[in-house]
C-alpha atoms as a PDB file:
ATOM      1  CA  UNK A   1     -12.921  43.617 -26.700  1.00  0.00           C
ATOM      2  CA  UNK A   2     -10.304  46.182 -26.067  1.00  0.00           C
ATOM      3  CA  UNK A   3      -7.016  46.066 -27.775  1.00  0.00           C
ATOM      4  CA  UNK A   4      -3.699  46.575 -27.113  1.00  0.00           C
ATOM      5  CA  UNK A   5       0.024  47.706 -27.993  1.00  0.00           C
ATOM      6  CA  UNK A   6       2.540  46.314 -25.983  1.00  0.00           C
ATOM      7  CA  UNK A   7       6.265  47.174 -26.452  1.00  0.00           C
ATOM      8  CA  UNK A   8       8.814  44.836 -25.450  1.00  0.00           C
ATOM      9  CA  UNK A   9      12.576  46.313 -24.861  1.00  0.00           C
ATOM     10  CA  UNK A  10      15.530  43.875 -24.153  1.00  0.00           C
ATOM     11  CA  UNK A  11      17.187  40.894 -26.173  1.00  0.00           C
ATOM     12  CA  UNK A  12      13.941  40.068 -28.054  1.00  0.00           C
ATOM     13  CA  UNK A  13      15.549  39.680 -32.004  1.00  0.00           C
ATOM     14  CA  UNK A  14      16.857  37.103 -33.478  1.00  0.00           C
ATOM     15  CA  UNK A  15      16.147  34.468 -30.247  1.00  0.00           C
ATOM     16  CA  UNK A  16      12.735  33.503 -31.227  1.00  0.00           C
ATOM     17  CA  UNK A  17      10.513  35.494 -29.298  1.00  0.00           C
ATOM     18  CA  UNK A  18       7.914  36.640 -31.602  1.00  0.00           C
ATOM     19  CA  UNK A  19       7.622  32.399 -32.854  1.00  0.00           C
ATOM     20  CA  UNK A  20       7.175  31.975 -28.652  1.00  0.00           C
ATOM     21  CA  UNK A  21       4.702  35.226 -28.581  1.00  0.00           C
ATOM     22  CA  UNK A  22       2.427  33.526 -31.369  1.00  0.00           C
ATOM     23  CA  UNK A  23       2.414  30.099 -29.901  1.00  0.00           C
ATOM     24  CA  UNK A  24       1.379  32.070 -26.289  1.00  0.00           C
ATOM     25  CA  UNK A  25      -1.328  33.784 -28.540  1.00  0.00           C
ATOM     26  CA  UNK A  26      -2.668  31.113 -30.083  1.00  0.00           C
ATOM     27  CA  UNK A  27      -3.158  28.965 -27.103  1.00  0.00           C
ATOM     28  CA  UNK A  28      -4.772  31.810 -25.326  1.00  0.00           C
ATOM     29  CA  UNK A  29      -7.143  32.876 -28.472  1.00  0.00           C
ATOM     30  CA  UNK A  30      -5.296  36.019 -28.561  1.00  0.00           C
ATOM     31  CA  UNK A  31      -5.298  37.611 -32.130  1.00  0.00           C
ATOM     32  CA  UNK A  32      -3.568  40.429 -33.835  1.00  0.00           C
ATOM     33  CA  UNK A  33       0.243  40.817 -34.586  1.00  0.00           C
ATOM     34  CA  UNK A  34       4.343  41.068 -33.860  1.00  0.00           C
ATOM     35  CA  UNK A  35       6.599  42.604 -35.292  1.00  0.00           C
ATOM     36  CA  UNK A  36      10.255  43.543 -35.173  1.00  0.00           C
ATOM     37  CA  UNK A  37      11.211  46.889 -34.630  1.00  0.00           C
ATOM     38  CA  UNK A  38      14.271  49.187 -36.281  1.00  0.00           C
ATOM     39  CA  UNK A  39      15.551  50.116 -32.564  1.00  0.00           C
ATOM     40  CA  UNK A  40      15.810  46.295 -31.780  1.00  0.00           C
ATOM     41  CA  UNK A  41      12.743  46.547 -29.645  1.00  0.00           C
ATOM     42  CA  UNK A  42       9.119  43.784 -30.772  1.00  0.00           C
ATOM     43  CA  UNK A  43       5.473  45.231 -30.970  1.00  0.00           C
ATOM     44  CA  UNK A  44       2.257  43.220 -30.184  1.00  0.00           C
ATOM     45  CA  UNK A  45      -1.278  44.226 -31.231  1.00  0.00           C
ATOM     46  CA  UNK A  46      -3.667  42.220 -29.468  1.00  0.00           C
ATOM     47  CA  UNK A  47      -7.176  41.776 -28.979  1.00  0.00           C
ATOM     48  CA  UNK A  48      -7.517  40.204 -25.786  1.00  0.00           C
ATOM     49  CA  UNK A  49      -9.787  41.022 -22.457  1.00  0.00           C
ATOM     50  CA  UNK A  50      -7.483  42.403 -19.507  1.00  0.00           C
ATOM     51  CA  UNK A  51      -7.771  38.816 -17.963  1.00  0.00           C
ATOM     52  CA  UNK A  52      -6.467  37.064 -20.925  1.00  0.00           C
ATOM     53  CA  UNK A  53      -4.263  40.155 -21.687  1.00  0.00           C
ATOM     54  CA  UNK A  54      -2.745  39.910 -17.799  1.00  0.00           C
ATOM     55  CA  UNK A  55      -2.060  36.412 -18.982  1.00  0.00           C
ATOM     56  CA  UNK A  56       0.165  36.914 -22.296  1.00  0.00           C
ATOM     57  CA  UNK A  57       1.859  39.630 -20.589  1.00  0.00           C
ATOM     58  CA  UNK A  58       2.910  37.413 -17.881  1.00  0.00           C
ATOM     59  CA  UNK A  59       3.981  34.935 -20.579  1.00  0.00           C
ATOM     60  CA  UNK A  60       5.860  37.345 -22.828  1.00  0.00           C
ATOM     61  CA  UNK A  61       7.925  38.885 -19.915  1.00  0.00           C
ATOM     62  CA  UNK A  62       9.129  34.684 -18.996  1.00  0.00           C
ATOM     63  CA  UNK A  63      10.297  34.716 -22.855  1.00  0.00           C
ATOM     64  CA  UNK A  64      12.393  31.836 -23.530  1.00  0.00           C
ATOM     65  CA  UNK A  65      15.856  30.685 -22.364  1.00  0.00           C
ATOM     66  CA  UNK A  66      17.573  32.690 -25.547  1.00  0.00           C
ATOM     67  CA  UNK A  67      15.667  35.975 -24.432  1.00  0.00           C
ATOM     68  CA  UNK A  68      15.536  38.439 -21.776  1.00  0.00           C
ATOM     69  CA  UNK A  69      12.638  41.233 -21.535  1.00  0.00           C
ATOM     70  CA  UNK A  70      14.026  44.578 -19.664  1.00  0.00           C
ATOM     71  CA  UNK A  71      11.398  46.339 -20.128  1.00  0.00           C
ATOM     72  CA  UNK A  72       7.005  45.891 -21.500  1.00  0.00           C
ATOM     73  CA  UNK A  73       4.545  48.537 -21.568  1.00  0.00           C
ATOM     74  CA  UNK A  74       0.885  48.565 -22.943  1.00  0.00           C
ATOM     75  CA  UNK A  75      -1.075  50.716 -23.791  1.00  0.00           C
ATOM     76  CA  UNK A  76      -4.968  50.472 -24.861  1.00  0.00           C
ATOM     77  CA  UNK A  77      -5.256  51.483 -28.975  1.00  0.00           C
ATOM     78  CA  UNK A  78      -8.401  53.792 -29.165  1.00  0.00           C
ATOM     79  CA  UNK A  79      -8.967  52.835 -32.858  1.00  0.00           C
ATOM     80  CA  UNK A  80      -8.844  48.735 -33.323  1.00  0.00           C
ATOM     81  CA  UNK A  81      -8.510  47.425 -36.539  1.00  0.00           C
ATOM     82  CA  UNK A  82     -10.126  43.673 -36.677  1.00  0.00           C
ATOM     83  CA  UNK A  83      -7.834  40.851 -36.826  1.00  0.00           C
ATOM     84  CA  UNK A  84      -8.417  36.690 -37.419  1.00  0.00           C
ATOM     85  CA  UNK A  85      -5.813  35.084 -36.241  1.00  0.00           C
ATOM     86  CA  UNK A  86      -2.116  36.427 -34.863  1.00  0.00           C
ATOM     87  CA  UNK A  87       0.509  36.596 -37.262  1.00  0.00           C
ATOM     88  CA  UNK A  88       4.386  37.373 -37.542  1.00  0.00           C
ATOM     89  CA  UNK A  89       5.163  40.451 -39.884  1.00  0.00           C
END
């Protein structure tokens, strides 16, 4: 299963996002992580198949009424590391 980073720019501290992110993971048996960045920007690793990964994407960028995405890239990571669940750092 491939995985990926995806970078989310916009208001996405401090609103709940990553707690909405790992709900949206969970339900779609995505695993890996989020985290806050310094720059005030989140990262997601995720294992997911591009279906499932077309999926969270779509999810993420809706956010929640606090947030607002501006701007998500991903990118495929060419060395996975094997994760069990998705969790907040």
């Amino acid at each position: 299963m491939p995985q990926w980073e995806i970078l989310l720019q916009g208001r996405v501290q401090g609103v709940g996002f990553r707690y909405l992110a790992r709900e949206h993971a969970l339900r779609l048996g995505v695993k890996g992580n989020i985290r806050n960045l310094p720059d005030g920007s989140v990262r997601v690793i995720a294992d997911a198949n591009e279906d499932i990964m077309g999926l969270f994407c779509d999810f993420l960028l809706l956010g929640n009424v606090f947030s607002r995405v501006d701007n998500l890239s991903t990118e495929t990571i060419d060395k996975p590391k094997e994760y069990n669940d998705f969790e907040i750092l």
